[in-house]
N, C-alpha and C. Protein backbone atom coordinates (compact mmCIF):
# COMPACT_ATOMS: atom_id res chain seq x y z
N UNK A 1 -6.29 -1.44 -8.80
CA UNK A 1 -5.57 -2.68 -8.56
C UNK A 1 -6.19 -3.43 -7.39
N UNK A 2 -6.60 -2.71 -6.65
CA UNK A 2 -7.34 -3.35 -5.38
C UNK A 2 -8.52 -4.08 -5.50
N UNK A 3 -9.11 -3.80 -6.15
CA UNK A 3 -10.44 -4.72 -7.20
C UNK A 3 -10.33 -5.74 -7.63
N UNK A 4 -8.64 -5.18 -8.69
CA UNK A 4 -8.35 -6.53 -9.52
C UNK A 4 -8.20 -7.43 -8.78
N UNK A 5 -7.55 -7.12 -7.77
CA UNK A 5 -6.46 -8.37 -6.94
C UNK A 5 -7.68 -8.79 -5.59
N UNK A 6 -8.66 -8.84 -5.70
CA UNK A 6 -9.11 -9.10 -4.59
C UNK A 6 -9.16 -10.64 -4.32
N UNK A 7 -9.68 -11.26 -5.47
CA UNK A 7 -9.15 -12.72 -5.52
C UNK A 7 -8.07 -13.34 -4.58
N UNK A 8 -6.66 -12.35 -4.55
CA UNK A 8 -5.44 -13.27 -4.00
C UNK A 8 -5.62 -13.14 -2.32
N UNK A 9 -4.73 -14.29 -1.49
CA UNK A 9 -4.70 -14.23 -0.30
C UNK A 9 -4.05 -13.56 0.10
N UNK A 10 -4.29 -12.72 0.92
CA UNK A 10 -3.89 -11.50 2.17
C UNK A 10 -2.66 -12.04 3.35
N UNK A 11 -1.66 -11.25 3.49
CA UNK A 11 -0.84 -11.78 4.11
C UNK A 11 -0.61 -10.36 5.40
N UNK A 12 -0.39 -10.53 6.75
CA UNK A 12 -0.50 -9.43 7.51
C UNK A 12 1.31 -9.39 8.08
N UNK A 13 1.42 -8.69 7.93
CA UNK A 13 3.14 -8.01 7.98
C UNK A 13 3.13 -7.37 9.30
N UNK A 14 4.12 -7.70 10.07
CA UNK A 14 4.61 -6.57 11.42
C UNK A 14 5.67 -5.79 11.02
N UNK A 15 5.59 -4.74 11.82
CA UNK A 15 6.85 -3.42 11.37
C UNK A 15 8.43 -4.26 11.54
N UNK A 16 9.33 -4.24 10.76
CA UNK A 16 10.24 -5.17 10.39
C UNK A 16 10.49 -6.19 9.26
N UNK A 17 8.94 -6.92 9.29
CA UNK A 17 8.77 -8.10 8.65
C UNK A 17 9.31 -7.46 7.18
N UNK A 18 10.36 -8.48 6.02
CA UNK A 18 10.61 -8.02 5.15
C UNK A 18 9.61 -9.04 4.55
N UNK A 19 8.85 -8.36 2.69
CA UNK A 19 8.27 -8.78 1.93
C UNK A 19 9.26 -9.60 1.12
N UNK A 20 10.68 -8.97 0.91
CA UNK A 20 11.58 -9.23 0.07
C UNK A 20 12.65 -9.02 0.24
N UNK A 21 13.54 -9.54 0.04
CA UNK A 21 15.33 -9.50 0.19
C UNK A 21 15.67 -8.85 -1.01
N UNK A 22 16.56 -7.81 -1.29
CA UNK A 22 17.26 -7.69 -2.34
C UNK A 22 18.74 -8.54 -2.84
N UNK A 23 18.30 -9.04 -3.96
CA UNK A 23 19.20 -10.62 -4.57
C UNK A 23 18.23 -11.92 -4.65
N UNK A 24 17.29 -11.71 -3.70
CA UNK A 24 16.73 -12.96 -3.58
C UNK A 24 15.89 -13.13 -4.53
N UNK A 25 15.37 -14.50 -5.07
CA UNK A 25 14.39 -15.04 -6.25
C UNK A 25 13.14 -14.55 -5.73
N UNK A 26 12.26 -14.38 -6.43
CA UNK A 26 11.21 -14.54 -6.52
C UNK A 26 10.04 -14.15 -7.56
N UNK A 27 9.27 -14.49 -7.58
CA UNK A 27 8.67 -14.59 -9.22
C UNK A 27 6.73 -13.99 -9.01
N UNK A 28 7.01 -13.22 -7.47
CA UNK A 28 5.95 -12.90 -7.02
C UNK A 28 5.64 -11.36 -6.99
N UNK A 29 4.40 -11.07 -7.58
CA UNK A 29 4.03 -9.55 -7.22
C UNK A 29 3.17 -9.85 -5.73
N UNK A 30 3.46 -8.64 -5.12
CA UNK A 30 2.50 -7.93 -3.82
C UNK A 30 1.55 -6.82 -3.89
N UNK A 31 0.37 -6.74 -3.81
CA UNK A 31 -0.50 -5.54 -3.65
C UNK A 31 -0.54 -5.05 -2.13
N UNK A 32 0.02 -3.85 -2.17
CA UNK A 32 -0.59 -2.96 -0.78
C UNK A 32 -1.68 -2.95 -0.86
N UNK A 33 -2.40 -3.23 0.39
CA UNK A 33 -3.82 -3.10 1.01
C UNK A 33 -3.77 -1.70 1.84
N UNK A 34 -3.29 -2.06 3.02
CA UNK A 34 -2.96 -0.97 3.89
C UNK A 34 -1.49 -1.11 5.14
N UNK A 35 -1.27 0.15 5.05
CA UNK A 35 0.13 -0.34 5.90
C UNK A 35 1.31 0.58 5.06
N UNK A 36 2.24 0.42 5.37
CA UNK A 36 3.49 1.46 4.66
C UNK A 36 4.88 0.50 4.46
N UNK A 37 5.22 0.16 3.41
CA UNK A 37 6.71 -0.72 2.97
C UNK A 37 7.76 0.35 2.62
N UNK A 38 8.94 0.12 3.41
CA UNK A 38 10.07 1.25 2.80
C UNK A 38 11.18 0.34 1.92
N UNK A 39 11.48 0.88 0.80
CA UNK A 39 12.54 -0.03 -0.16
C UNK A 39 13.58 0.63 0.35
N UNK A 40 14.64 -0.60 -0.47
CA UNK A 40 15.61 -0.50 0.30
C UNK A 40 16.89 -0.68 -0.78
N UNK A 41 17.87 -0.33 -1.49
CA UNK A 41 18.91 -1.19 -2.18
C UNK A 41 20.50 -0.65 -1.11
N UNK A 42 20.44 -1.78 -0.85
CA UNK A 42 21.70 -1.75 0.17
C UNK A 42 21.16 -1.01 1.21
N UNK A 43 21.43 0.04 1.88
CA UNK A 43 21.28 0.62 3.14
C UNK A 43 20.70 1.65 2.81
N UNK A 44 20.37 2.14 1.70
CA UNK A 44 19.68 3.54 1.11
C UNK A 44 18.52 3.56 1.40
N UNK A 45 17.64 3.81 1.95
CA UNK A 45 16.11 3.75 1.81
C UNK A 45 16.06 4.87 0.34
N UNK A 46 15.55 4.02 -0.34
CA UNK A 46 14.83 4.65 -1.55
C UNK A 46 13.17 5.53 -1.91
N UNK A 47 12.48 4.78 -1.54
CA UNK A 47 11.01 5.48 -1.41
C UNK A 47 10.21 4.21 -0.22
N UNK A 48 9.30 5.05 0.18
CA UNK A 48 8.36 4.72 0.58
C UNK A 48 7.03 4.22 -0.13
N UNK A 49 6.05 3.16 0.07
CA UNK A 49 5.25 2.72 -0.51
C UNK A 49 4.08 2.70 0.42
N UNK A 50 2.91 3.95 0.31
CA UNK A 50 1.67 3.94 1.37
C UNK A 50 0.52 3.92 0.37
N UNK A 51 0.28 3.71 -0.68
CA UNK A 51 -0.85 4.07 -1.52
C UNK A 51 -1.29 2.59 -1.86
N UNK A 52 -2.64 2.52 -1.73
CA UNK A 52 -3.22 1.15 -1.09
C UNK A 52 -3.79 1.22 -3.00
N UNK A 53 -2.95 -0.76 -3.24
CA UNK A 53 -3.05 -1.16 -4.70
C UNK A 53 -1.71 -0.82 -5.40
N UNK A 54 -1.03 -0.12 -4.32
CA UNK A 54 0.86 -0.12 -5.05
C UNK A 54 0.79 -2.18 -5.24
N UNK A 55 2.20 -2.02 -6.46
CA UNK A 55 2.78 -3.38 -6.33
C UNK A 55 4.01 -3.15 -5.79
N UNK A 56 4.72 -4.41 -5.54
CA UNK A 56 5.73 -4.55 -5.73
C UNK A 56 6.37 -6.00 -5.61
N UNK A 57 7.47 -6.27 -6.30
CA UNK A 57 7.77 -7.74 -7.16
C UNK A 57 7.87 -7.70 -8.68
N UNK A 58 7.48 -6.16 -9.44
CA UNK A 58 7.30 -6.55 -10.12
C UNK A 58 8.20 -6.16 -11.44
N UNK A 59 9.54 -5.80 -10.90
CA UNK A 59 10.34 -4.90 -11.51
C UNK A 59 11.61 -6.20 -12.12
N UNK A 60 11.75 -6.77 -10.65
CA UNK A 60 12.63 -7.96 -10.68
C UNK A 60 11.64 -9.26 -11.80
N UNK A 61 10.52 -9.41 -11.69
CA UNK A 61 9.68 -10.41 -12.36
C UNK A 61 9.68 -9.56 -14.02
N UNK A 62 9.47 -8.81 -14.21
CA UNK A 62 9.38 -8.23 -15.69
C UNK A 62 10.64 -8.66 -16.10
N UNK A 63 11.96 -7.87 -15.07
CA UNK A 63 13.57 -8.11 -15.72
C UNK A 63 13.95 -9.50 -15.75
N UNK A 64 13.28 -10.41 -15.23
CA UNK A 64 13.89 -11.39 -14.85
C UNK A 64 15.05 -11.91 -14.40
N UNK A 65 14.85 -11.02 -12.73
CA UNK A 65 16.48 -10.83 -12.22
C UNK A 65 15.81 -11.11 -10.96
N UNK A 66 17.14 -11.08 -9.71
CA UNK A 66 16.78 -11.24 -8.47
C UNK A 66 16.38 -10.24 -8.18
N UNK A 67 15.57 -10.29 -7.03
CA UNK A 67 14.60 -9.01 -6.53
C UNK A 67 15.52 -7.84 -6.60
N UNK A 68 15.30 -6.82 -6.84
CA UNK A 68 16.46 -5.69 -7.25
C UNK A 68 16.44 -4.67 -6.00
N UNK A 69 15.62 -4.72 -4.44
CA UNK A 69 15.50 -4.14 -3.56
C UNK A 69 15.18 -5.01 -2.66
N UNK A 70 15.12 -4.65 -1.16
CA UNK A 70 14.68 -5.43 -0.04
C UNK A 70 13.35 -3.92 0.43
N UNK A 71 12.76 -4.68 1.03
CA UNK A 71 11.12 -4.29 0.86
C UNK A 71 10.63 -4.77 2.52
N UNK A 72 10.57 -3.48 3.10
CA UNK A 72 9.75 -4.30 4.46
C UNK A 72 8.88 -3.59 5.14
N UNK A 73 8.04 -3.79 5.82
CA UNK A 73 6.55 -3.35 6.23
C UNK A 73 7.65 -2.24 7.51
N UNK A 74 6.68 -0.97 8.03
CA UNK A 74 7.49 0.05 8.41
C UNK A 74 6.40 0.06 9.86
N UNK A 75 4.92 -0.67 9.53
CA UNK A 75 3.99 -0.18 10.37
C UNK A 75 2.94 -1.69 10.12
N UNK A 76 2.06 -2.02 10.81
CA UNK A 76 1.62 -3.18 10.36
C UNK A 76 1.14 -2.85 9.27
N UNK A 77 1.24 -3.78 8.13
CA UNK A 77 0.78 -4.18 6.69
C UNK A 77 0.00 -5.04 6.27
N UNK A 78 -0.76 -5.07 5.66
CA UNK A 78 -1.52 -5.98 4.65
C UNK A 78 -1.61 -5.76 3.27
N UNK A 79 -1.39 -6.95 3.15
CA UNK A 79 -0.53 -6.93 1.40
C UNK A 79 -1.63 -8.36 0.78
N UNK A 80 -1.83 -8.07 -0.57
CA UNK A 80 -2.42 -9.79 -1.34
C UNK A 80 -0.78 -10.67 -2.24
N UNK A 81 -0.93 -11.67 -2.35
CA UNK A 81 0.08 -12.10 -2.57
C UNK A 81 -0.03 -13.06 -3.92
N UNK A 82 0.44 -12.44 -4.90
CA UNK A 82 -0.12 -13.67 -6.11
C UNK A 82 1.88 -14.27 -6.17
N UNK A 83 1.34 -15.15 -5.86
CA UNK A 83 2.95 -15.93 -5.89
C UNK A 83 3.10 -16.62 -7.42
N UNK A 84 2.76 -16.56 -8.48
CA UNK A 84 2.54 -16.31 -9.89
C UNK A 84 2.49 -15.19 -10.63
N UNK A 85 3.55 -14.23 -10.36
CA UNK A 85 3.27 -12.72 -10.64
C UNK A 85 3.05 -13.05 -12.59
N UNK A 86 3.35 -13.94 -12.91
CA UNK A 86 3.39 -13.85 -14.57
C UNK A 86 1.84 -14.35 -15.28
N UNK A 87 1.25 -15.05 -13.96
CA UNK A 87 -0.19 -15.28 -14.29
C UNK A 87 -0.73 -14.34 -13.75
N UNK A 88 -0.69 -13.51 -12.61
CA UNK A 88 -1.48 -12.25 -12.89
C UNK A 88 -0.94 -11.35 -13.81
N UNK A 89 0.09 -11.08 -14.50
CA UNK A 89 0.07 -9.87 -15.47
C UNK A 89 -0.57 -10.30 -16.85
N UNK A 90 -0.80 -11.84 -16.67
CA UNK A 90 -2.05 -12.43 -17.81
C UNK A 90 -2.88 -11.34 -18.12
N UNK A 91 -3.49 -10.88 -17.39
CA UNK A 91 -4.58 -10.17 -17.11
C UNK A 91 -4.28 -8.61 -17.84
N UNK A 92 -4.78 -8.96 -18.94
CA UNK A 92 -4.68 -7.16 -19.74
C UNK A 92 -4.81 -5.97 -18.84
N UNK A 93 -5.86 -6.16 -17.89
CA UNK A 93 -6.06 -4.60 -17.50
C UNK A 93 -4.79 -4.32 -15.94
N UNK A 94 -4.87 -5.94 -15.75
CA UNK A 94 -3.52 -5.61 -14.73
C UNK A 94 -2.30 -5.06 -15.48
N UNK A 95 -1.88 -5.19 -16.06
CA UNK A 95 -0.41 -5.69 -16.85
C UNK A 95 -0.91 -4.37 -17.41
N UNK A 96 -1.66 -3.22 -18.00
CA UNK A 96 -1.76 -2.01 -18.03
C UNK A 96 -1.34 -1.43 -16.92
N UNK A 97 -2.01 -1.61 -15.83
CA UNK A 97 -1.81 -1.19 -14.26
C UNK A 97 -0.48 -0.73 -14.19
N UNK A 98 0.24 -1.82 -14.28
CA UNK A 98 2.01 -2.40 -14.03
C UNK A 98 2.56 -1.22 -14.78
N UNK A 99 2.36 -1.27 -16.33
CA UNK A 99 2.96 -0.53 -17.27
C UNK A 99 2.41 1.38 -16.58
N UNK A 100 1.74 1.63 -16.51
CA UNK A 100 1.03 2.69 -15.63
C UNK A 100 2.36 3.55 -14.87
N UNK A 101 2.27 2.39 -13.64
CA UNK A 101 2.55 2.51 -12.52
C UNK A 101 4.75 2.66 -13.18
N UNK A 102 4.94 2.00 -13.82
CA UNK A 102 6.57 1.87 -14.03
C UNK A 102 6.55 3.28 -14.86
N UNK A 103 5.81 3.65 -15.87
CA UNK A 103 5.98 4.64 -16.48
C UNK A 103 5.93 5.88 -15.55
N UNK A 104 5.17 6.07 -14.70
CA UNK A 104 5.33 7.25 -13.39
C UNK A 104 6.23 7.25 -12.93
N UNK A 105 6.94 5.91 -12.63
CA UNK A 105 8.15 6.34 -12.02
C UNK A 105 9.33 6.60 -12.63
N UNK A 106 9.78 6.25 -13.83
CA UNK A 106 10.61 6.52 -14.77
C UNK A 106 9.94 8.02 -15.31
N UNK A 107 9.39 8.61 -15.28
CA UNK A 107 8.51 10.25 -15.98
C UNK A 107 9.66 10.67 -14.60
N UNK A 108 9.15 10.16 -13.05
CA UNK A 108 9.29 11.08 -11.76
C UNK A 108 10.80 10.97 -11.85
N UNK A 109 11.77 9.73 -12.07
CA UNK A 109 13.27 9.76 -12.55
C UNK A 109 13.80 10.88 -12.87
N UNK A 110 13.03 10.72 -14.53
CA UNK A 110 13.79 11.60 -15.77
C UNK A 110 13.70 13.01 -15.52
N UNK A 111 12.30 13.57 -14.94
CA UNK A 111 12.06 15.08 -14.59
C UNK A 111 13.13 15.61 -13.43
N UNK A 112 13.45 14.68 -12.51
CA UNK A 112 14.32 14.59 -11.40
C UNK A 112 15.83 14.84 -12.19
N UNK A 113 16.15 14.32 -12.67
CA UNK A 113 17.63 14.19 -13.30
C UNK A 113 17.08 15.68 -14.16
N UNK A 114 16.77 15.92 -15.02
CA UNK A 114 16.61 17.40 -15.83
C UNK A 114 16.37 18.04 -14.78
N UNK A 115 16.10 18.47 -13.64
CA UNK A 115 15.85 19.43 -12.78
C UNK A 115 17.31 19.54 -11.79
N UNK A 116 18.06 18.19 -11.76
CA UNK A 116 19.16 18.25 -11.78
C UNK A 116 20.20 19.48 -12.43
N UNK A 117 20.07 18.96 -13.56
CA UNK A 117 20.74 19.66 -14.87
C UNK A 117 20.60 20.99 -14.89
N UNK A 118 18.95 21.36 -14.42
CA UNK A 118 19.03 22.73 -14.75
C UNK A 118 19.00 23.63 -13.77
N UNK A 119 19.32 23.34 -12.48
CA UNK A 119 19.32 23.91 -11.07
C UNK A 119 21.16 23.56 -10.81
N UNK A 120 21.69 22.77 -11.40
CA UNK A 120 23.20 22.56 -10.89
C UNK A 120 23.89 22.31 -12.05
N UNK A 121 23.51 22.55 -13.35
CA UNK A 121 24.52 22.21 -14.40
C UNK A 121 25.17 21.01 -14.61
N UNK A 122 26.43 21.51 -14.73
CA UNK A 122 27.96 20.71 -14.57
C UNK A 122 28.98 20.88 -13.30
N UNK A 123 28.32 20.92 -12.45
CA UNK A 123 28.51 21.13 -11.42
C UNK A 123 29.47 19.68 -10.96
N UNK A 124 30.89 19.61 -10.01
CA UNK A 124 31.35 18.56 -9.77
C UNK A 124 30.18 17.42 -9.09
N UNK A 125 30.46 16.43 -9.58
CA UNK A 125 29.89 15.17 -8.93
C UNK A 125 28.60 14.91 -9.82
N UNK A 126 27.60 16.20 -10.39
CA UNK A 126 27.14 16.14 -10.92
C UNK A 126 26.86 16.06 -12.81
N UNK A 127 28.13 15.74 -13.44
CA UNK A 127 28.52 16.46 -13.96
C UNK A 127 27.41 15.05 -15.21
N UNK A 128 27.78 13.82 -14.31
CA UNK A 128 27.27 12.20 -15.53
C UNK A 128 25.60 12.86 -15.79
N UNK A 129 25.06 13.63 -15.13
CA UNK A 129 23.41 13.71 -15.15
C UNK A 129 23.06 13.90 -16.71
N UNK A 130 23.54 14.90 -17.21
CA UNK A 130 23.94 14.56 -18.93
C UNK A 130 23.57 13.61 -19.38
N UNK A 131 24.61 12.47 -19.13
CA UNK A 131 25.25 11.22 -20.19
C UNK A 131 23.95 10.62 -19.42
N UNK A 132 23.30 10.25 -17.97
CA UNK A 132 21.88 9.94 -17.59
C UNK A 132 20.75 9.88 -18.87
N UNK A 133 20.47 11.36 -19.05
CA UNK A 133 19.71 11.76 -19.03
C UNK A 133 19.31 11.07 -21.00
N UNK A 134 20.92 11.25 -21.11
CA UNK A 134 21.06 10.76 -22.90
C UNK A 134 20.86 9.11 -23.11
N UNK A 135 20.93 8.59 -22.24
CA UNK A 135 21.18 7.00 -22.21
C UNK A 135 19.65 6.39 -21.51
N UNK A 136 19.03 7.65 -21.20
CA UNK A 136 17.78 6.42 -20.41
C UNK A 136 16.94 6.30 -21.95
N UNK A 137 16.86 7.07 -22.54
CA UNK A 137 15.61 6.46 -23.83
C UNK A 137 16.51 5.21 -24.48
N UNK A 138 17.65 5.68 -25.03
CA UNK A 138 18.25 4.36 -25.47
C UNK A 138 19.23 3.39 -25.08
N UNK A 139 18.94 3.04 -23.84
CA UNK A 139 19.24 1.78 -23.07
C UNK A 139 18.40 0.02 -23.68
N UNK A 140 19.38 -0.01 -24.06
CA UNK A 140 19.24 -1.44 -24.71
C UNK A 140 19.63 -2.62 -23.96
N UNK A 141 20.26 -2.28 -22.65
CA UNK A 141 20.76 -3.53 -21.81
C UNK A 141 19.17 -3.89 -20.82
N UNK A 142 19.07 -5.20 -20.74
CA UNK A 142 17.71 -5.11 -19.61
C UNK A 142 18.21 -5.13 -18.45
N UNK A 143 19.34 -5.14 -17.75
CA UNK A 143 19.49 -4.97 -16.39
C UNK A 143 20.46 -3.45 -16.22
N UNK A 144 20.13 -2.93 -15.11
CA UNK A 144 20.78 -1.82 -14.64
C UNK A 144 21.46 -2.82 -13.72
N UNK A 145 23.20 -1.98 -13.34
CA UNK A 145 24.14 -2.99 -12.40
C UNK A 145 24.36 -1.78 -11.79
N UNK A 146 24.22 -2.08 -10.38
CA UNK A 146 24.65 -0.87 -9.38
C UNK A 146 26.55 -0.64 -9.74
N UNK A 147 26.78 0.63 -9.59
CA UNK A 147 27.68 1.26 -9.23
C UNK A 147 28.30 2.35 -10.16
N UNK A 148 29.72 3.04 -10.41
CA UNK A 148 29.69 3.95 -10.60
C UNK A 148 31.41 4.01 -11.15
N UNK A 149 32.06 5.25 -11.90
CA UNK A 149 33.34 4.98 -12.15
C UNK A 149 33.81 4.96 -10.81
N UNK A 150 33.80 5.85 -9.96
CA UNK A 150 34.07 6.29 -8.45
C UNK A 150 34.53 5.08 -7.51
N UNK A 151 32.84 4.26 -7.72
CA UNK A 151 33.01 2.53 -7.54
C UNK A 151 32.46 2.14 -7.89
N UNK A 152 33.21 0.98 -8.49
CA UNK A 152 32.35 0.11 -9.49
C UNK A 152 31.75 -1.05 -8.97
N UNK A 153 32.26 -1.31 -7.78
CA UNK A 153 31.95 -2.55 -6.93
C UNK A 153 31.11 -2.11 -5.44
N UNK A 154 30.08 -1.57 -5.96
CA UNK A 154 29.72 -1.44 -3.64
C UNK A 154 29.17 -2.15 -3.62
N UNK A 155 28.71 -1.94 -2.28
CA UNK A 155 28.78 -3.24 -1.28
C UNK A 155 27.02 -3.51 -1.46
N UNK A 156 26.24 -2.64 -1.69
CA UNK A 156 25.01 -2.89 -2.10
C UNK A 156 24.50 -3.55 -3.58
């Protein structure tokens, strides 16, 4: 990805600086150069992003939803910035990349939830990993909506 994207302009991030708001529009992918971004949905830190040619932008731009995380540099960053994320996934071998990169993380999900299952069962609290595990191949809705029977409304 770092090849592909060498074309776009480089943007330099300080530790703080957010790439992205979660809710907020935007219709832009980011390439890591170098530097470390921690996601974010609500107050959770979710993963970390250090592998130089990660994207990100591009989850909310595929779904066509508001950015679905807040995203901010942890250490200084340099990132390329195609603020047309739908004209770079033009690009066959990018838009492989993308598909690549989403399929790893949905594989690293699903193995996660079955390792769930088979280290804790039906165990209380754990019990939906099941009905998870049955519903991610045939999910027909394009947006996931945060929350849960427990709560259906948080604050993230």
């Amino acid at each position: 990805m770092l090849a592909l994207s060498a074309h776009l302009p480089e943007v330099v991030l300080a530790p703080g600086e957010a790439v992205m708001h979660e809710g907020g529009e935007s219709q832009s992918i980011w390439v890591l150069v170098s530097g470390a971004l921690q996601v974010r949905k609500g107050d959770v830190a979710v993963n970390t992003v250090t592998k130089p040619g990660a994207m990100v932008g591009e989850v909310s731009l595929l779904l066509g939803t508001e950015n679905t995380a807040t995203v901010e540099a942890t250490e200084p960053t340099r990132l390329r910035y195609a603020a047309d994320g739908h004209a770079l996934l033009a690009d066959p071998a990018i838009a492989k990349l993308v598909a690549v990169e989403l399929a790893e993380r949905l594989n690293f999900v699903t193995t996660y939830l079955a390792d769930l299952k088979h280290q804790y069962g039906d165990a209380p609290g754990l019990a939906m990993v099941s009905d998870v595990l049955a519903h991610l191949g045939q999910r027909k809705q394009p947006v996931a909506r945060p929350g849960s029977a427990r709560d259906p409304d948080p604050e993230y």
